[in-house]
PDB file of N, CA and C in Angstrom:
ATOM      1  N   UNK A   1       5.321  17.461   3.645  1.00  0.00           N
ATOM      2  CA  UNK A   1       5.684  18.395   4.664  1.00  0.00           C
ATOM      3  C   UNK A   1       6.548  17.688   5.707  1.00  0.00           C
ATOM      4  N   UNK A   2       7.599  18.253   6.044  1.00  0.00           N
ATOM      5  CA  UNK A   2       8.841  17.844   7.342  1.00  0.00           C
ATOM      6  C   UNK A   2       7.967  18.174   8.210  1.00  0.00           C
ATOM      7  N   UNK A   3       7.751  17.003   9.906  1.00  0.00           N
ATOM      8  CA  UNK A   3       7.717  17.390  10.829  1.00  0.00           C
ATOM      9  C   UNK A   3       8.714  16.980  11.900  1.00  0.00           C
ATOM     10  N   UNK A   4       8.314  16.927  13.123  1.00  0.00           N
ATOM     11  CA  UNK A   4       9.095  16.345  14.142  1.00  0.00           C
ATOM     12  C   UNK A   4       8.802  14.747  14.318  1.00  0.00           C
ATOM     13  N   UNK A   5       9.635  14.226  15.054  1.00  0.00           N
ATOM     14  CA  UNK A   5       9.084  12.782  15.070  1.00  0.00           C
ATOM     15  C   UNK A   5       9.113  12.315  17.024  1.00  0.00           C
ATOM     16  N   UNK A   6       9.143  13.438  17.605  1.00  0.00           N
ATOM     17  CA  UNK A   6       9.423  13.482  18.788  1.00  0.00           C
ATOM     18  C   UNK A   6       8.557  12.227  20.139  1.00  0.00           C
ATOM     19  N   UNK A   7       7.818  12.078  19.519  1.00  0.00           N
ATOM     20  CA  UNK A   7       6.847  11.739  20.283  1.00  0.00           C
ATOM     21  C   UNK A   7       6.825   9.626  19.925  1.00  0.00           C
ATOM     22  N   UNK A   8       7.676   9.472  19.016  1.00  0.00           N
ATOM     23  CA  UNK A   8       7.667   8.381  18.808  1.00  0.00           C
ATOM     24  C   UNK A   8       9.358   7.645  19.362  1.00  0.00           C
ATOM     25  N   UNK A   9       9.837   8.790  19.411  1.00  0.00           N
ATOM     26  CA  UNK A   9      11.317   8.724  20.472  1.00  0.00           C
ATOM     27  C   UNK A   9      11.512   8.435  21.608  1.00  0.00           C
ATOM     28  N   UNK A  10      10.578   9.637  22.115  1.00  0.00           N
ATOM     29  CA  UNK A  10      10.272   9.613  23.391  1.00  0.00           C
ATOM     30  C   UNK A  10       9.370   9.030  24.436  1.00  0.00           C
ATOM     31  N   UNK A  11       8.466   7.986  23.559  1.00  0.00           N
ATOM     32  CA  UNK A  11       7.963   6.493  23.583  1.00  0.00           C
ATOM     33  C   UNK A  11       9.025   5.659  24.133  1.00  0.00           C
ATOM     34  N   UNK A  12      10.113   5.456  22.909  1.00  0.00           N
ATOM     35  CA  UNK A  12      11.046   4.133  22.539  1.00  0.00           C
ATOM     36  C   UNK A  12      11.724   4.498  24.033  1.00  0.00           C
ATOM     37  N   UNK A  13      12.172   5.804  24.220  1.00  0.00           N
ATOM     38  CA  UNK A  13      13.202   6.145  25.297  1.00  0.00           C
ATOM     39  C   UNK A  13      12.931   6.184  26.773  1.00  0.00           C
ATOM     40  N   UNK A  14      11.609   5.739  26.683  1.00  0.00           N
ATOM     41  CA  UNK A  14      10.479   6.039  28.272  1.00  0.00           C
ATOM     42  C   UNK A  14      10.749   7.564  28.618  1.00  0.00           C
ATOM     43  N   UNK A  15      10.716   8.252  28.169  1.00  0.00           N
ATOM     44  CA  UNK A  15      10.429   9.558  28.358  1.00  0.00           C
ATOM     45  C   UNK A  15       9.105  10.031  28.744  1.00  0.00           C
ATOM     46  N   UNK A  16       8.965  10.020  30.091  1.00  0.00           N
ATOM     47  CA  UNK A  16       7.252  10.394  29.997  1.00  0.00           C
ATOM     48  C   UNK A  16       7.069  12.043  30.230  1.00  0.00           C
ATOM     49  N   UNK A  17       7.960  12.533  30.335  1.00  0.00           N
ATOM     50  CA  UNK A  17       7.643  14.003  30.489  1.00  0.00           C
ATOM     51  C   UNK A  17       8.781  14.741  29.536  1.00  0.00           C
ATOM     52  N   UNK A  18       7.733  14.550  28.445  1.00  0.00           N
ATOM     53  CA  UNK A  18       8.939  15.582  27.334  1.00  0.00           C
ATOM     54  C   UNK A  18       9.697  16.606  27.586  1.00  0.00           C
ATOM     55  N   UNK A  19       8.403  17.594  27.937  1.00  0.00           N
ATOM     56  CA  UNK A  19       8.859  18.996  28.264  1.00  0.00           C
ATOM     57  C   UNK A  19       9.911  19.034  29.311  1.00  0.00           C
ATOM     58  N   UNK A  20       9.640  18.721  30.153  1.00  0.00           N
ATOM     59  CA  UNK A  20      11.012  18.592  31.214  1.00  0.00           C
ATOM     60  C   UNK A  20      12.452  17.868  30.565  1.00  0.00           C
ATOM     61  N   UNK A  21      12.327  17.196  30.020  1.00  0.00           N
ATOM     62  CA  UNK A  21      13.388  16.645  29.298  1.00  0.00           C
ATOM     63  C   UNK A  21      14.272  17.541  28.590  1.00  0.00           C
ATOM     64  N   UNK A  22      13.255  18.280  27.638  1.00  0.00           N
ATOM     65  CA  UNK A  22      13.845  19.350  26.611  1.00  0.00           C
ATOM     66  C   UNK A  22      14.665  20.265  27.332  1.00  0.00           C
ATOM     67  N   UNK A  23      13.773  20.679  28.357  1.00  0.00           N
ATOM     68  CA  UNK A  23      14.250  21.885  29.290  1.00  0.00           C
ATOM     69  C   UNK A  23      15.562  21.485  29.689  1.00  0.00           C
ATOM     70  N   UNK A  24      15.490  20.363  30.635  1.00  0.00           N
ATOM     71  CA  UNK A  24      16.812  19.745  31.024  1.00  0.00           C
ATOM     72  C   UNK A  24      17.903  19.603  30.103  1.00  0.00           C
ATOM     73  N   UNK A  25      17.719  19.302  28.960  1.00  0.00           N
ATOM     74  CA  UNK A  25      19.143  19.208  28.358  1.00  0.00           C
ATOM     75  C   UNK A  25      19.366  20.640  27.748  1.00  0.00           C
ATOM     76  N   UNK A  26      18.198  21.704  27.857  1.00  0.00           N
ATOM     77  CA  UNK A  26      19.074  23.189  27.375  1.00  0.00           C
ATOM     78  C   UNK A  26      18.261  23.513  26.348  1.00  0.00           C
ATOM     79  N   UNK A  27      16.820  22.784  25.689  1.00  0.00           N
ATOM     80  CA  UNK A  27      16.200  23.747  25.173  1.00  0.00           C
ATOM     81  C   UNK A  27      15.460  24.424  25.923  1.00  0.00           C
ATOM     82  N   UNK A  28      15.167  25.600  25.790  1.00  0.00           N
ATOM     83  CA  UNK A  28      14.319  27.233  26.339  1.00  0.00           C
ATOM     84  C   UNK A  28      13.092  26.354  26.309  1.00  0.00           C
ATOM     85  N   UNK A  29      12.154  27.079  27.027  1.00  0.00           N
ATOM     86  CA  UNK A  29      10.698  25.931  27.594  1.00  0.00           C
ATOM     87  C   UNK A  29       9.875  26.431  26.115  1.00  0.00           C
ATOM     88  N   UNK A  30       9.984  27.941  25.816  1.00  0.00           N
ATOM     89  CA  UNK A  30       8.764  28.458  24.526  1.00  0.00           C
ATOM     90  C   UNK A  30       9.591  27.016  23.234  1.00  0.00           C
ATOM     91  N   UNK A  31      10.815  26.843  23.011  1.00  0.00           N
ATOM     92  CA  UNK A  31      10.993  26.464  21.802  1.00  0.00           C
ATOM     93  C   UNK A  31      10.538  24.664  22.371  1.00  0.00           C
ATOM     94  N   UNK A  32      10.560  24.038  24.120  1.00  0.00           N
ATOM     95  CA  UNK A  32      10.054  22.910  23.855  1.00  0.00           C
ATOM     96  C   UNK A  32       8.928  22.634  23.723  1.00  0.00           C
ATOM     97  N   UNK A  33       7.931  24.069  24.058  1.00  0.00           N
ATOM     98  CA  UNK A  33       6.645  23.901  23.555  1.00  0.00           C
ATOM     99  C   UNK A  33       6.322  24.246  22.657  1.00  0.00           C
ATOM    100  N   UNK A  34       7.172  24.508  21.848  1.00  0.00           N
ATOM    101  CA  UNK A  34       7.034  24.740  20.063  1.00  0.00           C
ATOM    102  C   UNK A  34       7.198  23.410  19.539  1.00  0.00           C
ATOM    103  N   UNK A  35       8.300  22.773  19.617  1.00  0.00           N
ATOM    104  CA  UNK A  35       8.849  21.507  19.663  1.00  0.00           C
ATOM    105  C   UNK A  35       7.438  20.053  19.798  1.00  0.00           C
ATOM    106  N   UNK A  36       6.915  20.861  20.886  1.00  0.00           N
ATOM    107  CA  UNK A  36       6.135  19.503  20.950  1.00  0.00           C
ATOM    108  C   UNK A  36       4.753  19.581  20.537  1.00  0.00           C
ATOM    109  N   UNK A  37       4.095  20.495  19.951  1.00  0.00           N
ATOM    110  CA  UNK A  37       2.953  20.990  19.689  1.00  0.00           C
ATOM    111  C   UNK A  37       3.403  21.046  17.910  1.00  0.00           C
ATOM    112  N   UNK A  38       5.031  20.857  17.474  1.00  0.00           N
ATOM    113  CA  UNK A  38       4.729  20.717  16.162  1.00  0.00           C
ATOM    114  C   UNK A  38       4.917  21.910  15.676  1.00  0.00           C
ATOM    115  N   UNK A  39       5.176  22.617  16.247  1.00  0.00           N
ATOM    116  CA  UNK A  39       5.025  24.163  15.406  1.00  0.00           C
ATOM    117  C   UNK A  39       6.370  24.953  15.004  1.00  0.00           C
ATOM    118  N   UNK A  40       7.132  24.597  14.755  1.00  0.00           N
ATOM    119  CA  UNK A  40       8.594  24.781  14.476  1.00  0.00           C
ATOM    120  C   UNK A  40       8.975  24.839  13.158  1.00  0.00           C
ATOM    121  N   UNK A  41       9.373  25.769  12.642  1.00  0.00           N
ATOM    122  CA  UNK A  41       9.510  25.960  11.631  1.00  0.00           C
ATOM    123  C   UNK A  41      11.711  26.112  10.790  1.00  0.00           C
ATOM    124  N   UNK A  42      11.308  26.512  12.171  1.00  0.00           N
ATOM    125  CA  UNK A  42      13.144  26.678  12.367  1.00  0.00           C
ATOM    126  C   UNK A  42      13.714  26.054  13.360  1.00  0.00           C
ATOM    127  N   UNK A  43      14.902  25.202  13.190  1.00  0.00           N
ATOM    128  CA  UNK A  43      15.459  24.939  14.112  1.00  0.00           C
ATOM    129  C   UNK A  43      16.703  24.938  14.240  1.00  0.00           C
ATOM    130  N   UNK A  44      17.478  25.245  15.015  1.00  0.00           N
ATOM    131  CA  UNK A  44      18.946  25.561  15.289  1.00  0.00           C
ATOM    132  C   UNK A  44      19.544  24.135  15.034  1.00  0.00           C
ATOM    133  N   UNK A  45      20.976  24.586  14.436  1.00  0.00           N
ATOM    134  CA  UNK A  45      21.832  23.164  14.523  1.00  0.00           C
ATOM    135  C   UNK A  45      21.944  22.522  15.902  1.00  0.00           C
ATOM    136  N   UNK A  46      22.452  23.560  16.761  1.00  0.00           N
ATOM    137  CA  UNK A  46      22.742  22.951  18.041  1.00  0.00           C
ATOM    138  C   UNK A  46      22.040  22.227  18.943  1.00  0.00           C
ATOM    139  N   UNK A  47      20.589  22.957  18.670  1.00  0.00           N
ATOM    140  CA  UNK A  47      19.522  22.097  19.082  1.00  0.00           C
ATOM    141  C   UNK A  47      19.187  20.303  18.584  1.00  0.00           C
ATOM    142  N   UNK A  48      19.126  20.783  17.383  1.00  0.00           N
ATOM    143  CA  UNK A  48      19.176  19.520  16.609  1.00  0.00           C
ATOM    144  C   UNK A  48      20.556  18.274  17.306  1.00  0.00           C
ATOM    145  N   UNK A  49      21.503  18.901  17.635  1.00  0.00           N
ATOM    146  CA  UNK A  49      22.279  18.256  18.105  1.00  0.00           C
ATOM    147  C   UNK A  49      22.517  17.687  19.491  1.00  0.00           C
ATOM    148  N   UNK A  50      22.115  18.789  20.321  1.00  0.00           N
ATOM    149  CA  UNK A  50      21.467  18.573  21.780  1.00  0.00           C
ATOM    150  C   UNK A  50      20.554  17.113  21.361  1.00  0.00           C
ATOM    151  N   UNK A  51      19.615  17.758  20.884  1.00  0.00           N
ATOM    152  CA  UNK A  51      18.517  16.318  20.654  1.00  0.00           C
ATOM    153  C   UNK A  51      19.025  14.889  20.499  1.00  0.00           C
ATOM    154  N   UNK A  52      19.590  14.868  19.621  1.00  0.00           N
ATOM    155  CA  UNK A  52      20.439  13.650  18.933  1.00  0.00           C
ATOM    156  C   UNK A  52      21.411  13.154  19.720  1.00  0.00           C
ATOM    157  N   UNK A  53      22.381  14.089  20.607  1.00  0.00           N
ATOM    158  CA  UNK A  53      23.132  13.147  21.817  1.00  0.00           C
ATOM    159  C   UNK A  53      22.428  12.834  22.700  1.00  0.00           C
ATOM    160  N   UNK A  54      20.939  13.330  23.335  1.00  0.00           N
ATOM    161  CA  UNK A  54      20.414  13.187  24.489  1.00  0.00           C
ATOM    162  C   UNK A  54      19.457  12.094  23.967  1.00  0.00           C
ATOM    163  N   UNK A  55      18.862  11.994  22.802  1.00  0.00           N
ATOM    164  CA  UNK A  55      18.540  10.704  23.112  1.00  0.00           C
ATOM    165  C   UNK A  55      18.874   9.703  22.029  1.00  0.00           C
ATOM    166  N   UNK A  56      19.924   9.810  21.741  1.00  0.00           N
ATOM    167  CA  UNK A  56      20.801   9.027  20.513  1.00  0.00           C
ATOM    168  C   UNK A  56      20.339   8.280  19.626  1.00  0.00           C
ATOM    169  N   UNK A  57      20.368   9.313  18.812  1.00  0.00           N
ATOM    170  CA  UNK A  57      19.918   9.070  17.613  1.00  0.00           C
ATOM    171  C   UNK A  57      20.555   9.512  16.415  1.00  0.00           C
ATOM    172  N   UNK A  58      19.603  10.164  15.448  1.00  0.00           N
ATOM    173  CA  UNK A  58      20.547  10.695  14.371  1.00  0.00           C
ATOM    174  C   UNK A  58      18.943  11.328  13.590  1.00  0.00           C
ATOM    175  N   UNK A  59      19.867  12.934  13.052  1.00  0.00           N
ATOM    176  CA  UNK A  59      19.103  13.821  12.749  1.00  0.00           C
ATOM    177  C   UNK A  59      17.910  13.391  11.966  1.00  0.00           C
ATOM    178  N   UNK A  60      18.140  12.008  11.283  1.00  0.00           N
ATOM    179  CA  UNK A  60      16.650  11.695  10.151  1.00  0.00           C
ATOM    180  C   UNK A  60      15.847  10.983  11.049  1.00  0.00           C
ATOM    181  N   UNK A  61      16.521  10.343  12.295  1.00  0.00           N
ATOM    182  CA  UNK A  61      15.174  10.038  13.444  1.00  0.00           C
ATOM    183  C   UNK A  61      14.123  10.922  13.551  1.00  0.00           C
ATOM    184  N   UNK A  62      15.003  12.177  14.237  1.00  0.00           N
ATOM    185  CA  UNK A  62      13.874  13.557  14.377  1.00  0.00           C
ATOM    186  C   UNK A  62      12.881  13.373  13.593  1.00  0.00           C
ATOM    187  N   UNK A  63      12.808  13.456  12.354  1.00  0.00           N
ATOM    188  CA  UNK A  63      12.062  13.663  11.052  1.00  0.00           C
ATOM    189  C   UNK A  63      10.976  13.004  10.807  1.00  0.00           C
ATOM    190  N   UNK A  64      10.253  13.111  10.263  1.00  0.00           N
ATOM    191  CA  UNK A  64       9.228  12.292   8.933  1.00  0.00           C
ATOM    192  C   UNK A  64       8.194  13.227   8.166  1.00  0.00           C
ATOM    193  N   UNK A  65       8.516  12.831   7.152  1.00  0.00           N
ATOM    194  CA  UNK A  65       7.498  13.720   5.967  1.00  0.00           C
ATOM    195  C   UNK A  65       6.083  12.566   5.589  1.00  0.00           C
ATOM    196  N   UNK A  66       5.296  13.851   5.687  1.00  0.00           N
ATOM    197  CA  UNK A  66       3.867  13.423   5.097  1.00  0.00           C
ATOM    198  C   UNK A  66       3.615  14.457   3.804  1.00  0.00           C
ATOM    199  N   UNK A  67       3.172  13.525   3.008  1.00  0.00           N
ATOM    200  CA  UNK A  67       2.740  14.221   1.756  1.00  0.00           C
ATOM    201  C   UNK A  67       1.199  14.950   1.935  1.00  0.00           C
ATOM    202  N   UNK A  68       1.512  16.322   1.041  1.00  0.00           N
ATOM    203  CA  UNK A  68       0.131  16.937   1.490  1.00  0.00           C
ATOM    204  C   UNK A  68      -0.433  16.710   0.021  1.00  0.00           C
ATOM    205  N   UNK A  69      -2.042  17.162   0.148  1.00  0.00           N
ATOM    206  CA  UNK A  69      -2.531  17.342  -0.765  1.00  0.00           C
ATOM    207  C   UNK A  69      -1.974  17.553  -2.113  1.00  0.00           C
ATOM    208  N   UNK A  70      -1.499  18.364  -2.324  1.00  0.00           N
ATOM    209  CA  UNK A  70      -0.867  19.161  -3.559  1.00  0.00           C
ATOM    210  C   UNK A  70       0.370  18.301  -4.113  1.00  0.00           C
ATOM    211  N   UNK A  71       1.062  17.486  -3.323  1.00  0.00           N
ATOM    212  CA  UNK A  71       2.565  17.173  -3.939  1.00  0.00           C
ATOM    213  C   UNK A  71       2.303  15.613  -3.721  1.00  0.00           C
ATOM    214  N   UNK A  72       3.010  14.750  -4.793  1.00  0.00           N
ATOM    215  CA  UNK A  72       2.919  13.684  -5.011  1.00  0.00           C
ATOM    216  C   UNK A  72       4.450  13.464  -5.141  1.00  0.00           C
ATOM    217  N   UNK A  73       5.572  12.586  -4.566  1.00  0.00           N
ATOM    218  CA  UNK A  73       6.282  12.320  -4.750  1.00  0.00           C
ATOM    219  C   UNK A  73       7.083  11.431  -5.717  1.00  0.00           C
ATOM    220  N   UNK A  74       7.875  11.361  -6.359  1.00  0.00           N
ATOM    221  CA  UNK A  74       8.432   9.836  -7.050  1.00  0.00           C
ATOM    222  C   UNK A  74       8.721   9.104  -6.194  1.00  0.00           C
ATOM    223  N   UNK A  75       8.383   7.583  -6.321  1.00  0.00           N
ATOM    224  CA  UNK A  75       8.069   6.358  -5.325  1.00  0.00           C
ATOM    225  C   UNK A  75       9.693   6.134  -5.054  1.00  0.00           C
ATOM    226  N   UNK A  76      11.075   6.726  -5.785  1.00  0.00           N
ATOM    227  CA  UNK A  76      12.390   6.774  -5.921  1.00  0.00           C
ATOM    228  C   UNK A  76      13.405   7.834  -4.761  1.00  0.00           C
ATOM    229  N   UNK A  77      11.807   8.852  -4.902  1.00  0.00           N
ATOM    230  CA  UNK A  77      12.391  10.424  -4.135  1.00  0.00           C
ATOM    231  C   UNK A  77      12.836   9.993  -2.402  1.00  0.00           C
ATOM    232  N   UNK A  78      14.112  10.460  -2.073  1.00  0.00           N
ATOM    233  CA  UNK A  78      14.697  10.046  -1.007  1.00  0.00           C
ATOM    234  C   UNK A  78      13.936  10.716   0.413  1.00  0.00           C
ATOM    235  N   UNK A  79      12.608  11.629   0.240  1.00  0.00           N
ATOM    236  CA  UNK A  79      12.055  11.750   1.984  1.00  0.00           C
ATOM    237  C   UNK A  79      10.965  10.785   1.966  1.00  0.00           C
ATOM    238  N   UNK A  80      10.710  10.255   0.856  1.00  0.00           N
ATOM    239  CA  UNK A  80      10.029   8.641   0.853  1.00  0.00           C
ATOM    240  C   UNK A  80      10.430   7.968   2.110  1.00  0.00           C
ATOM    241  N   UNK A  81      11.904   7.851   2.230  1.00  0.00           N
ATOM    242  CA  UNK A  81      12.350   7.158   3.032  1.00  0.00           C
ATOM    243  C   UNK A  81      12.491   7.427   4.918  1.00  0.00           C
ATOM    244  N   UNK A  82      11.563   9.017   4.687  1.00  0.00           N
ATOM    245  CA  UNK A  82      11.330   9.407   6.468  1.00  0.00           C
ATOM    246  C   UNK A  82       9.595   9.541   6.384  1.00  0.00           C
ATOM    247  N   UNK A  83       8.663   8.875   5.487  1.00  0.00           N
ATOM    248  CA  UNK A  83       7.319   8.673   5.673  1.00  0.00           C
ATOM    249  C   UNK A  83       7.234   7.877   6.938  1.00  0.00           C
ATOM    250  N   UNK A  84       7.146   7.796   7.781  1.00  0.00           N
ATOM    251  CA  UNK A  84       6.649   6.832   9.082  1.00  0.00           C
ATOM    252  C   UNK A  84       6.035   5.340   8.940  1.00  0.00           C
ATOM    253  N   UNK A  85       6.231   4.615   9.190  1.00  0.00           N
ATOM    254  CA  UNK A  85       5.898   2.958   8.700  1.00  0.00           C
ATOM    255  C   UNK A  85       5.580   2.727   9.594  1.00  0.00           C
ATOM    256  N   UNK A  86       4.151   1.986   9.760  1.00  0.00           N
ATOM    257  CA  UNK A  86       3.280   1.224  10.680  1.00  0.00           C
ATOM    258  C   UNK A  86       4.117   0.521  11.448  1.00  0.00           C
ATOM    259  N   UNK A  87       3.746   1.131  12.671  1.00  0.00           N
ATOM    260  CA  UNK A  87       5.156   0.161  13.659  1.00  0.00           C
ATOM    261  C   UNK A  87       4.558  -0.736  15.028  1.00  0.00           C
ATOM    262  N   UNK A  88       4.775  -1.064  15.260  1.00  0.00           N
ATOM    263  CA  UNK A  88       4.341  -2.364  16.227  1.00  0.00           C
ATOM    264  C   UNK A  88       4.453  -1.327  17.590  1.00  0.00           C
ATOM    265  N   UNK A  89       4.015  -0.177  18.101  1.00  0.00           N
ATOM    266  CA  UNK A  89       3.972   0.080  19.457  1.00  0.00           C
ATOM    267  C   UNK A  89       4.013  -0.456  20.983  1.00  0.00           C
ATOM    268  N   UNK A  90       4.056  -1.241  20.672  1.00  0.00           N
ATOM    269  CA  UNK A  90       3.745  -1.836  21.706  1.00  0.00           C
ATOM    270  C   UNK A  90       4.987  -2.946  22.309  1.00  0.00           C
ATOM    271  N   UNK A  91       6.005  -2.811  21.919  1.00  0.00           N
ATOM    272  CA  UNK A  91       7.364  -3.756  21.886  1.00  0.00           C
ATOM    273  C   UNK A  91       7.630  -3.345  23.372  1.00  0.00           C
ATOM    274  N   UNK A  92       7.775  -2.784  23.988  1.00  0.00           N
ATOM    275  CA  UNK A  92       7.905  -2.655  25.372  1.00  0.00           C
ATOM    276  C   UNK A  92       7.305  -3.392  26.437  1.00  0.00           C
ATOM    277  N   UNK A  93       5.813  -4.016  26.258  1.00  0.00           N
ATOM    278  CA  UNK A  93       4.900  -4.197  26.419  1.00  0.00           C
ATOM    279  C   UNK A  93       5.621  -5.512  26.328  1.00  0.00           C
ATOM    280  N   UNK A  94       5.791  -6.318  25.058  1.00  0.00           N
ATOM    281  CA  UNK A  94       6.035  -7.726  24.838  1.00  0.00           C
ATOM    282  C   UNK A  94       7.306  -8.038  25.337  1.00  0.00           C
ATOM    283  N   UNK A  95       8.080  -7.081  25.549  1.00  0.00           N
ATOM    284  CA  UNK A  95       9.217  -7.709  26.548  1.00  0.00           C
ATOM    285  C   UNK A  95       8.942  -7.642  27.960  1.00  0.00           C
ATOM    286  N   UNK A  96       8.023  -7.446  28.219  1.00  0.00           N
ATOM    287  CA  UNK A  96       7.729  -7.478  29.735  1.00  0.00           C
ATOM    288  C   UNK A  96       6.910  -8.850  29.700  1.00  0.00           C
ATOM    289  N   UNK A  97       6.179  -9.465  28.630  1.00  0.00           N
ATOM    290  CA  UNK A  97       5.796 -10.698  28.784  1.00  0.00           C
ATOM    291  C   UNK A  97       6.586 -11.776  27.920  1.00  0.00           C
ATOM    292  N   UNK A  98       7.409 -11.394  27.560  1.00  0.00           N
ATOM    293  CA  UNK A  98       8.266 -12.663  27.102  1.00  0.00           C
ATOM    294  C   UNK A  98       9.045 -13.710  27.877  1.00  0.00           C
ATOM    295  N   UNK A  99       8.864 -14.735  27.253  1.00  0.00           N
ATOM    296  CA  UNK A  99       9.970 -16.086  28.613  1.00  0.00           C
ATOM    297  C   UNK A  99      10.983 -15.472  28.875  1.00  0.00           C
ATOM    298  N   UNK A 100      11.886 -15.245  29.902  1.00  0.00           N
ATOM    299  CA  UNK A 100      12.986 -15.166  29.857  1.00  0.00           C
ATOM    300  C   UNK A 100      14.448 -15.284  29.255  1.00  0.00           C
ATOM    301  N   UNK A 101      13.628 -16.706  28.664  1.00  0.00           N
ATOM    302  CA  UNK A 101      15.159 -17.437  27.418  1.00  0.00           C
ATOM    303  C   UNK A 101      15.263 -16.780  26.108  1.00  0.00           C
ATOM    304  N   UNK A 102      13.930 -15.924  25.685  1.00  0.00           N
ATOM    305  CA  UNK A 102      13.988 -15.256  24.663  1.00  0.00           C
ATOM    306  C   UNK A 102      15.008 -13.919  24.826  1.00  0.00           C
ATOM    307  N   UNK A 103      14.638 -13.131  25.929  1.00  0.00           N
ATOM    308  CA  UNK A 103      14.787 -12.168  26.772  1.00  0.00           C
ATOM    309  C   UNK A 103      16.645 -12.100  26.571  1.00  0.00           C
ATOM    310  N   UNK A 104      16.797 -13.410  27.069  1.00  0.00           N
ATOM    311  CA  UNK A 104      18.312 -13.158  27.200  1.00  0.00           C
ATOM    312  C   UNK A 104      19.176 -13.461  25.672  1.00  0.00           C
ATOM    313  N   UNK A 105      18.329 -14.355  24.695  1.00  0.00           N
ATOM    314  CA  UNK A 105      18.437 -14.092  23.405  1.00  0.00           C
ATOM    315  C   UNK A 105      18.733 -12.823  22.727  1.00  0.00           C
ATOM    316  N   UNK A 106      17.247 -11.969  22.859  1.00  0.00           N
ATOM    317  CA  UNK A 106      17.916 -10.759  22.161  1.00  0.00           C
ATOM    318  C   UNK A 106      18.712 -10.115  22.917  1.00  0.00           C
ATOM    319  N   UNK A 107      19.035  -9.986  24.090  1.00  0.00           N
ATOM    320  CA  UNK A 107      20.013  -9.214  24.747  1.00  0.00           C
ATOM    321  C   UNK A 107      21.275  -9.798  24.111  1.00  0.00           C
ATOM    322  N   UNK A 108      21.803 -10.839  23.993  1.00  0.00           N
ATOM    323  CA  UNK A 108      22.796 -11.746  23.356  1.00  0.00           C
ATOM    324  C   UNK A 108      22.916 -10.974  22.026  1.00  0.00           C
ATOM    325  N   UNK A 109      21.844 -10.787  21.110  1.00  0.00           N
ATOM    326  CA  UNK A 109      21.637 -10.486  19.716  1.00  0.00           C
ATOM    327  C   UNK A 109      22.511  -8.538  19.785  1.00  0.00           C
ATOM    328  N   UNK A 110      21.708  -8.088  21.044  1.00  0.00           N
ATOM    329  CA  UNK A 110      21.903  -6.816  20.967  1.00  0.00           C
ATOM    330  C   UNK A 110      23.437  -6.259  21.670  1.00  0.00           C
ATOM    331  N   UNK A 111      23.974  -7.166  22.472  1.00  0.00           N
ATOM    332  CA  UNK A 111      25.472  -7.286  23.035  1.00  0.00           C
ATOM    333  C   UNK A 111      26.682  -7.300  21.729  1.00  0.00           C
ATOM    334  N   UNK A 112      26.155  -8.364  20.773  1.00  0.00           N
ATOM    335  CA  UNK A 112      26.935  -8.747  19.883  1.00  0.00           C
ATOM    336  C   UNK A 112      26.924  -7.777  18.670  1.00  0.00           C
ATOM    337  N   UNK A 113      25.683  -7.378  18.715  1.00  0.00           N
ATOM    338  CA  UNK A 113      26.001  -5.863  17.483  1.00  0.00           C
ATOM    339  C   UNK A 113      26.417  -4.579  18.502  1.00  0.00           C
ATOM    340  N   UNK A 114      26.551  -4.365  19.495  1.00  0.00           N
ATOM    341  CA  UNK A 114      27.251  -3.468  20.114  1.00  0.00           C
ATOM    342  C   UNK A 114      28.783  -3.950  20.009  1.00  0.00           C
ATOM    343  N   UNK A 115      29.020  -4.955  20.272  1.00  0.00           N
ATOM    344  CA  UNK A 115      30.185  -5.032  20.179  1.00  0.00           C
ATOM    345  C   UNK A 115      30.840  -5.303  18.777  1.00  0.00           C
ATOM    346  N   UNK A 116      30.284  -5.233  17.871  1.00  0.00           N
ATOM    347  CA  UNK A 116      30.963  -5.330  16.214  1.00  0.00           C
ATOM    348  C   UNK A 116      30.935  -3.831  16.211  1.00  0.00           C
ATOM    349  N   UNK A 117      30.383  -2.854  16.643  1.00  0.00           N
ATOM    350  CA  UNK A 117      29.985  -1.756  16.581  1.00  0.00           C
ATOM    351  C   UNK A 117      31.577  -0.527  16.342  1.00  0.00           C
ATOM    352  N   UNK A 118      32.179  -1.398  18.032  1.00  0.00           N
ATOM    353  CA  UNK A 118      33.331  -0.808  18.434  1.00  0.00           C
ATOM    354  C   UNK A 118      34.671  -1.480  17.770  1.00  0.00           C
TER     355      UNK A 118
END
């Protein structure tokens, strides 16, 4: 089953107040509390796109499929690849206690793939 992946975005992005967020960039408040409760069944392109410039990303971010009961996938089948993978939460956290020299390391790391980027 496709759901949203909203809540693991809006973690990464310090977003602490979703709903206001949604609202603010132009989704209607019923579809951001559809949105965030999961219950969406439909969603507009534009929305989808709103989403994706506001907090930059790309439409298979949104996403992740969980397999239900009934359906077993091939280990080959491509929404394999939006199952959600055990992720280290807490990376925000460890850059607030890291030395400094590391600090300016990955910033170095993350300057230099921005700039191959362009």
């Amino acid at each position: 089953m496709l759901a949203f992946n909203l809540q693991t975005i809006f973690k990464a992005r310090q977003i602490d107040k979703p709903y206001s967020f949604l609202v603010k960039i132009g989704i209607a408040p019923h579809t951001a509390t559809r949105l965030l409760n999961n219950n969406v069944r439909v969603m507009r392109l534009d929305h989808i796109e709103l989403l994706c410039k506001n907090l930059h990303c790309e439409p298979n971010d949104l996403l992740q499929y969980k397999n239900d009961k009934n359906t077993v996938l091939p280990q080959n089948h491509p929404l394999n690849n939006l199952i959600p993978q055990q992720q280290d939460n807490q990376w925000q956290e460890t850059l607030k206690t890291i030395p400094l020299k590391q600090l300016k390391e990955i910033a170095s790391i993350i300057n230099q793939s921005n700039t191959e980027k362009e």
